[in-house]
Protein backbone atom coordinates (compact mmCIF):
# COMPACT_ATOMS: atom_id res chain seq x y z
CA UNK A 1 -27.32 -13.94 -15.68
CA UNK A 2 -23.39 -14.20 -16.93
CA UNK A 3 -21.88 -12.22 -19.54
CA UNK A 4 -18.38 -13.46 -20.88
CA UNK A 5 -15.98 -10.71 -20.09
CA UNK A 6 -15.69 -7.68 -22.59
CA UNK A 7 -19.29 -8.94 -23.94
CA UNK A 8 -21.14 -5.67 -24.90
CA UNK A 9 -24.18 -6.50 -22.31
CA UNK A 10 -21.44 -6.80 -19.52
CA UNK A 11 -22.59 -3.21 -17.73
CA UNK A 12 -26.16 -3.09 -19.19
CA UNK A 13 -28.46 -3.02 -16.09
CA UNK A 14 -30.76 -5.67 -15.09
CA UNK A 15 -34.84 -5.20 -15.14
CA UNK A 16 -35.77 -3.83 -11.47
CA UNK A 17 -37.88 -5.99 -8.99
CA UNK A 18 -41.49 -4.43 -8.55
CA UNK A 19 -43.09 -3.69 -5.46
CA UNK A 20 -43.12 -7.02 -4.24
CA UNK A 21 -39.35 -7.59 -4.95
CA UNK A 22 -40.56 -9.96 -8.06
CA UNK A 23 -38.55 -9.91 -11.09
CA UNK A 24 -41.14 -9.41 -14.01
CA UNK A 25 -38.27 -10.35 -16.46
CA UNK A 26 -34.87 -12.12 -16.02
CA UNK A 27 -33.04 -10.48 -17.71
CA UNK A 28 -31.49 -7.15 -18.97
CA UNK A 29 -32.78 -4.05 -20.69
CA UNK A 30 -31.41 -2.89 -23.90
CA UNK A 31 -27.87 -1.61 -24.10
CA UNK A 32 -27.37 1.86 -25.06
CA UNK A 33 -26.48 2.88 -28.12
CA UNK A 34 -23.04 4.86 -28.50
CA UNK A 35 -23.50 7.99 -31.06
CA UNK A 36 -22.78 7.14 -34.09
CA UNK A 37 -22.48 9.24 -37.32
CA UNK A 38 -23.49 7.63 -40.72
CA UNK A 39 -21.40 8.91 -43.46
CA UNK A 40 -22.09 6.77 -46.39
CA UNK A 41 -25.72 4.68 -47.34
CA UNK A 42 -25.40 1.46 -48.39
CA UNK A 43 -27.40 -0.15 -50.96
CA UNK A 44 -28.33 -3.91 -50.68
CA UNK A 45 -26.83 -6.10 -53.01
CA UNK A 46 -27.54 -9.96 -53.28
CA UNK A 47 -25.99 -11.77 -50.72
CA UNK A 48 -24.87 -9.17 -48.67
CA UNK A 49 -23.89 -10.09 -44.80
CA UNK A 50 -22.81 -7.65 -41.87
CA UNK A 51 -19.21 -9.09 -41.47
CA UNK A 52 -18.49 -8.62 -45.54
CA UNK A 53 -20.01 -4.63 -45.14
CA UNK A 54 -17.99 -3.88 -42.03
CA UNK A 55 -15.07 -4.98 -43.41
CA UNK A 56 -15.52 -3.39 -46.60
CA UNK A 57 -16.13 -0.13 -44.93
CA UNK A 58 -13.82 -0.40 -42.13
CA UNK A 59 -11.41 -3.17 -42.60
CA UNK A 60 -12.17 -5.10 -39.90
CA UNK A 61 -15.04 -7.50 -40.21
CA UNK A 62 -15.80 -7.81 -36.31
CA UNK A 63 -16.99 -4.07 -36.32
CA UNK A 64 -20.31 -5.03 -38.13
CA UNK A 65 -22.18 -4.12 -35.03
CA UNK A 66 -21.06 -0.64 -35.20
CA UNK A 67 -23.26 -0.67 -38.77
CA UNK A 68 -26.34 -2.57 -36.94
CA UNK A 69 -25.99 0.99 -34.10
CA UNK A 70 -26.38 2.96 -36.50
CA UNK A 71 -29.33 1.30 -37.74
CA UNK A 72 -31.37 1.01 -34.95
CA UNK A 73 -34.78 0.44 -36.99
CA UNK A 74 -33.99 -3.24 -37.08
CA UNK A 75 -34.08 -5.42 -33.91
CA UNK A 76 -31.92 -8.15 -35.47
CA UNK A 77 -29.71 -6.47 -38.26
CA UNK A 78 -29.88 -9.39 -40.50
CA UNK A 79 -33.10 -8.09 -41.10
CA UNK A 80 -31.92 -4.75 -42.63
CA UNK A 81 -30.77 -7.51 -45.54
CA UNK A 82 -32.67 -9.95 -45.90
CA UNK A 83 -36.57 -10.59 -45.29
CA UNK A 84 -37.38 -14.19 -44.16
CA UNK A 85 -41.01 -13.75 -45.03
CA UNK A 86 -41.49 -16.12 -47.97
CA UNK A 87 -42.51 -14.73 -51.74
CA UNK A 88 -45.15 -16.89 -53.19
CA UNK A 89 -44.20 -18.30 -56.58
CA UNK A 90 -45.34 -16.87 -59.53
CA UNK A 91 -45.91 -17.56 -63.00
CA UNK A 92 -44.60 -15.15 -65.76
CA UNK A 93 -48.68 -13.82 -65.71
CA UNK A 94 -47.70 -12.77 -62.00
CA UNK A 95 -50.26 -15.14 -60.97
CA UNK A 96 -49.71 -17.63 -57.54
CA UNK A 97 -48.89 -20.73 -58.35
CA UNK A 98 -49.37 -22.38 -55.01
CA UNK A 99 -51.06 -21.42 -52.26
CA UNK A 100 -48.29 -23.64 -50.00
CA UNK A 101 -45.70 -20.97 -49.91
CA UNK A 102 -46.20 -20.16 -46.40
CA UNK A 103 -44.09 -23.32 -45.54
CA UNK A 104 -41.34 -22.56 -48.11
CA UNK A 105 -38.33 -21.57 -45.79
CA UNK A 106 -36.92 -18.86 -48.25
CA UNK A 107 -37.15 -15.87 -48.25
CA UNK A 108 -35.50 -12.25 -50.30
CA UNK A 109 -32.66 -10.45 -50.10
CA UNK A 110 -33.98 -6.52 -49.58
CA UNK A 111 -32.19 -5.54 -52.85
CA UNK A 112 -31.71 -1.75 -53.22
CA UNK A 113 -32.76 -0.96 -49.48
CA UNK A 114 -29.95 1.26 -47.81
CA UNK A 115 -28.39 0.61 -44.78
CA UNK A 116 -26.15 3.07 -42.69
CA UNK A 117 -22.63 2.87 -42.84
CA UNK A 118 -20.91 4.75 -39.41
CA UNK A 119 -17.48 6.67 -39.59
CA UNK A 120 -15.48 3.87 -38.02
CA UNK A 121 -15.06 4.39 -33.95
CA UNK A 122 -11.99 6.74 -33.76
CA UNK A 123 -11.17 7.56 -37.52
CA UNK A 124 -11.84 11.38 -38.17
């Protein structure tokens, strides 16, 4: 498996052979995470997106994976923001209106949840 050069899997060690030198997985484990300190909590606002909150926070919009670190709860950190799972649509009774909504590819922004915001990598 390649990496491009300076990609952050680049040194991230690959799943070991078992006893029969068979590779259960091709590929690599997950990449350690550096320590980061969260300062500041976040709340979600509608239409949020990791490059717009890193650069808001740190000024530099290609350090929004130093925000998905520190929030390690979420294996893709799109999903601290939004929630793909459809809503069903409602009338103003609250009641469904169809039962189809299951193939309805939107989904919700997670307004109000709070996501993690990191002291940026060598600011003190």
């Amino acid at each position: 498996m390649a990496f491009l050069k300076g990609s952050f899997y680049e040194k991230v060690a690959r799943f070991a052979p078992d006893e029969e030198s068979r590779s259960s997985f091709k590929g690599v484990r997950a990449r350690p995470l550096g320590e980061l300190e969260p300062v500041l909590e976040h709340s979600v606002v509608l239409r949020d997106r990791p490059d717009q909150l890193a650069f808001h926070y740190h000024a530099e919009p290609r350090e929004w994976r130093q925000i998905a670190d520190a929030n390690p709860d979420f294996l893709f950190f799109e999903d601290a923001l939004y929630d793909p799972t459809p809503e069903p649509r409602r009338d103003a009774l609250g009641n469904i209106l169809s039962e189809d909504y299951a193939s309805d590819p939107t989904g919700s922004e997670n307004l109000g949840d709070i996501v993690l915001i990191p002291r940026r990598r060598g600011a003190r």
